[in-house]
N, C-alpha and C. Protein backbone atom coordinates (compact mmCIF):
# COMPACT_ATOMS: atom_id res chain seq x y z
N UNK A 1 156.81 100.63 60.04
CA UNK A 1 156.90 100.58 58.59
C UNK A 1 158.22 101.18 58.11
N UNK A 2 158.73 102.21 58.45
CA UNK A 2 159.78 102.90 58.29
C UNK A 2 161.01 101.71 58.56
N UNK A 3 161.59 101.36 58.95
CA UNK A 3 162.17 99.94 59.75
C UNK A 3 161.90 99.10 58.39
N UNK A 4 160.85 98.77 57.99
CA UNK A 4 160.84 97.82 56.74
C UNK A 4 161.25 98.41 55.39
N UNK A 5 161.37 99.57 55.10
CA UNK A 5 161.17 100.56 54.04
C UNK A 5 162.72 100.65 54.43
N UNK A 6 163.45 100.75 55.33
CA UNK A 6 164.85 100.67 54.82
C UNK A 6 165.72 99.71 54.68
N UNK A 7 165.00 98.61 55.54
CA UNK A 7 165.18 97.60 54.86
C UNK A 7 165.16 97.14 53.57
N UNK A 8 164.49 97.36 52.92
CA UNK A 8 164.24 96.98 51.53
C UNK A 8 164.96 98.24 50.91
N UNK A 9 165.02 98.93 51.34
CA UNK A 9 166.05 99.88 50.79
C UNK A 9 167.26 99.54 50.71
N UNK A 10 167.75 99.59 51.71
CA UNK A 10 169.23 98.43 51.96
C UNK A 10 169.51 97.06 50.98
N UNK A 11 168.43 96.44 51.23
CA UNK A 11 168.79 95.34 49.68
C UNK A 11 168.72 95.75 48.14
N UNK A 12 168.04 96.23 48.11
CA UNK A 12 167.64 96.73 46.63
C UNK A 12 169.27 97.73 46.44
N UNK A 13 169.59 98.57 47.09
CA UNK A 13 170.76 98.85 46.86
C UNK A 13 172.13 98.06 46.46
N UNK A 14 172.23 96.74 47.50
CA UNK A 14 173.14 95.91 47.51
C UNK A 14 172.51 95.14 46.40
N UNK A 15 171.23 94.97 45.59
CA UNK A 15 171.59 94.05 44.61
C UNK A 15 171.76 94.84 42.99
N UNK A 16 171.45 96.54 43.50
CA UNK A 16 172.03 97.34 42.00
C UNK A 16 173.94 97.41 41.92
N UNK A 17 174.14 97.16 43.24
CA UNK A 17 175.47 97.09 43.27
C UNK A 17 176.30 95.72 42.59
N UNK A 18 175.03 94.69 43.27
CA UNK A 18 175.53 93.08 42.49
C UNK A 18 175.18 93.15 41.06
N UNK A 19 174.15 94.03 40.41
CA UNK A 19 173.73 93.82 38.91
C UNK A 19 175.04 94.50 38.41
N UNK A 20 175.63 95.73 38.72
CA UNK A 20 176.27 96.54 38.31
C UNK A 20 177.79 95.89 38.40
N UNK A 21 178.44 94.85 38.66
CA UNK A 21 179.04 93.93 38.74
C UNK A 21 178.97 92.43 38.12
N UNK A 22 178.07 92.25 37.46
CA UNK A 22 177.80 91.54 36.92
C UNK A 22 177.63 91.75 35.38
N UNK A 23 177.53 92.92 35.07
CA UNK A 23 177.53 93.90 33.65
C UNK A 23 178.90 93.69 33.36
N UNK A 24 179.48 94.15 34.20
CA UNK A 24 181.01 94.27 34.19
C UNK A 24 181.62 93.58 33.77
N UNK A 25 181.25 92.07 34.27
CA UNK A 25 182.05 90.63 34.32
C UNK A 25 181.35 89.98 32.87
N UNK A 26 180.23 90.06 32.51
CA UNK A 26 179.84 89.81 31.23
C UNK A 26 180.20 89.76 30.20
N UNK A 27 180.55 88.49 29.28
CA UNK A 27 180.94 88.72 27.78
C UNK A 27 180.18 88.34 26.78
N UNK A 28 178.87 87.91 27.56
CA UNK A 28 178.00 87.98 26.44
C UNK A 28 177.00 89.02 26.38
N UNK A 29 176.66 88.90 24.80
CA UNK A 29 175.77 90.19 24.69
C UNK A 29 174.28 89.96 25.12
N UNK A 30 174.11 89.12 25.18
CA UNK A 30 172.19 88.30 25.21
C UNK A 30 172.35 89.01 27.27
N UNK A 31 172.95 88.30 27.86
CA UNK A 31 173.14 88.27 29.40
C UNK A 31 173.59 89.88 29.73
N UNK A 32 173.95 90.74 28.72
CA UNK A 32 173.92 91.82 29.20
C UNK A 32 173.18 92.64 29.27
N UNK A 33 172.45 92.32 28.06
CA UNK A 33 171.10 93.09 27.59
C UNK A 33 170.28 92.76 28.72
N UNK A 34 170.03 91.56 28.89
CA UNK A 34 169.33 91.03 30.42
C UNK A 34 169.70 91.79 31.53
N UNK A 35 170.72 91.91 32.23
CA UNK A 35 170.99 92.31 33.01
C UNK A 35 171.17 94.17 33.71
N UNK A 36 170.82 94.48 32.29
CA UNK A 36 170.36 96.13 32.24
C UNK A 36 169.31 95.87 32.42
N UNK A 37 168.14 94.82 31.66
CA UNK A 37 167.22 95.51 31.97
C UNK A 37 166.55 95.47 33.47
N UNK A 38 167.53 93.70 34.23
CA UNK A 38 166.96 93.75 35.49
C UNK A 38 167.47 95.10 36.26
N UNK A 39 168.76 95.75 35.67
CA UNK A 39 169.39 96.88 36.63
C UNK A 39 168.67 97.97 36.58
N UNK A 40 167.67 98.17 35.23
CA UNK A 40 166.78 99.56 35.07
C UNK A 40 165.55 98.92 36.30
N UNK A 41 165.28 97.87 36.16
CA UNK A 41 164.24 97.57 37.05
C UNK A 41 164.38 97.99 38.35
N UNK A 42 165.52 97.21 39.26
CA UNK A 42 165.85 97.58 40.48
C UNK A 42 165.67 98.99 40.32
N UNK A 43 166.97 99.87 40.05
CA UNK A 43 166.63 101.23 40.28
C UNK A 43 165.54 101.90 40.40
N UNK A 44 164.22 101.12 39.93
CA UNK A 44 163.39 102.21 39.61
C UNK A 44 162.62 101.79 40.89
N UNK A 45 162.61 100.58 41.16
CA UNK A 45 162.36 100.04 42.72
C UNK A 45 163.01 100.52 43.61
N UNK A 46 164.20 100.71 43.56
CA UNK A 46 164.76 101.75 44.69
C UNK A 46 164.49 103.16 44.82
N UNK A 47 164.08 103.62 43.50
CA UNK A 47 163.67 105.28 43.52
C UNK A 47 162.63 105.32 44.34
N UNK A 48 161.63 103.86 43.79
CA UNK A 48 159.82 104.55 44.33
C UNK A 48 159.98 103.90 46.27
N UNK A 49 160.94 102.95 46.49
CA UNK A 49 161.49 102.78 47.63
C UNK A 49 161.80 104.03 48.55
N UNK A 50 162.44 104.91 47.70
CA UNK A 50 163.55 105.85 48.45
C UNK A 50 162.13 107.16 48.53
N UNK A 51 161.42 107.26 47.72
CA UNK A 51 160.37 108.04 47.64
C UNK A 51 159.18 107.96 48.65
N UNK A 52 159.22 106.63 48.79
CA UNK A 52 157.71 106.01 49.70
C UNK A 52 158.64 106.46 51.41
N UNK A 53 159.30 106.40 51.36
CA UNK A 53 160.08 106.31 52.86
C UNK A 53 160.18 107.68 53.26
N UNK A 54 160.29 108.84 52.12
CA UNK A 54 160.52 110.05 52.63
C UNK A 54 159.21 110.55 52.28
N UNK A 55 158.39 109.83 52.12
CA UNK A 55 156.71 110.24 51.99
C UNK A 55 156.60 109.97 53.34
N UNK A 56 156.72 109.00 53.98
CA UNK A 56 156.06 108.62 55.64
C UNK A 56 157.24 109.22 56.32
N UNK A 57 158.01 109.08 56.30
CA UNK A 57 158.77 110.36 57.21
C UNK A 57 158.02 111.52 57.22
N UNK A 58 157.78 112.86 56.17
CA UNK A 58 156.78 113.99 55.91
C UNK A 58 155.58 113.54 56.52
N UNK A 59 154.88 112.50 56.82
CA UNK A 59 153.41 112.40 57.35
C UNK A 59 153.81 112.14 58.54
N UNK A 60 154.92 111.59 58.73
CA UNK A 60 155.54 111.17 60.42
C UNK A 60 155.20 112.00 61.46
N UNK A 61 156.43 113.84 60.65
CA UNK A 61 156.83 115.16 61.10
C UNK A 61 155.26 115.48 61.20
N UNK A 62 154.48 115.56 60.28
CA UNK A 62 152.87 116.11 60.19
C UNK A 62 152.21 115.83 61.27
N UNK A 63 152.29 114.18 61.09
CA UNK A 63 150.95 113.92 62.33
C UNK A 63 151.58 114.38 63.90
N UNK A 64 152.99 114.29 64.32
CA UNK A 64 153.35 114.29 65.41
C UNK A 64 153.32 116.50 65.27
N UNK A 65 153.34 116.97 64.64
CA UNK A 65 153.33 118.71 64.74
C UNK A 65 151.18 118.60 65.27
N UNK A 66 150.53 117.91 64.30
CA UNK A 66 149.67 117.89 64.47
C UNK A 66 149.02 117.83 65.81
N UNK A 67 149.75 116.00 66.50
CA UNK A 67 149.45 116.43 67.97
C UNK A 67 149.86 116.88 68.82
N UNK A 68 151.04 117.11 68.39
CA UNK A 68 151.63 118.94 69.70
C UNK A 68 150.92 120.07 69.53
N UNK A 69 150.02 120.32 68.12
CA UNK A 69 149.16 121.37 68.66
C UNK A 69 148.09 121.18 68.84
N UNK A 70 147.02 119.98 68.80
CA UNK A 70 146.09 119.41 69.42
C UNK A 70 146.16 119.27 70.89
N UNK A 71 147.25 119.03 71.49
CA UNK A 71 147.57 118.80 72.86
C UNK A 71 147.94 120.16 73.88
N UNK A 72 148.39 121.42 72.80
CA UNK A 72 148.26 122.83 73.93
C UNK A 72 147.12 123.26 73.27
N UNK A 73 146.73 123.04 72.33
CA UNK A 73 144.99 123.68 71.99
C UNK A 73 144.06 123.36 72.65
């Protein structure tokens, strides 16, 4: 799972980077307004992305402490 979770981490990054370039290049106002709001979107997909990944990492460290002391107990 971890492997997929940065994966999708990895894109979602590269496409706040493509929204954030595309703001840039914009001269209209309708397509910009759009394009914040897809850029507030991503980000917030990359936060709960970047959040979920260092949640299973912490249960990763847990369960594996868990069975090193299940295993000299």
């Amino acid at each position: 799972m971890e492997n997929t979770l940065v994966f999708y981490i990895e894109c979602s990054k590269k496409e706040v980077k493509r929204l954030k370039n595309e703001i840039e290049k914009t001269t209209n106002d309708y397509s910009e307004m759009w394009l914040k709001g897809a850029l507030a979107t991503e980000e917030t997909k990359l936060t709960m992305l970047e959040n979920l990944l260092s949640e299973q990492q912490m249960l990763d460290r847990i369960s594996k402490f868990t069975y090193e002391i299940e295993s000299y107990g």
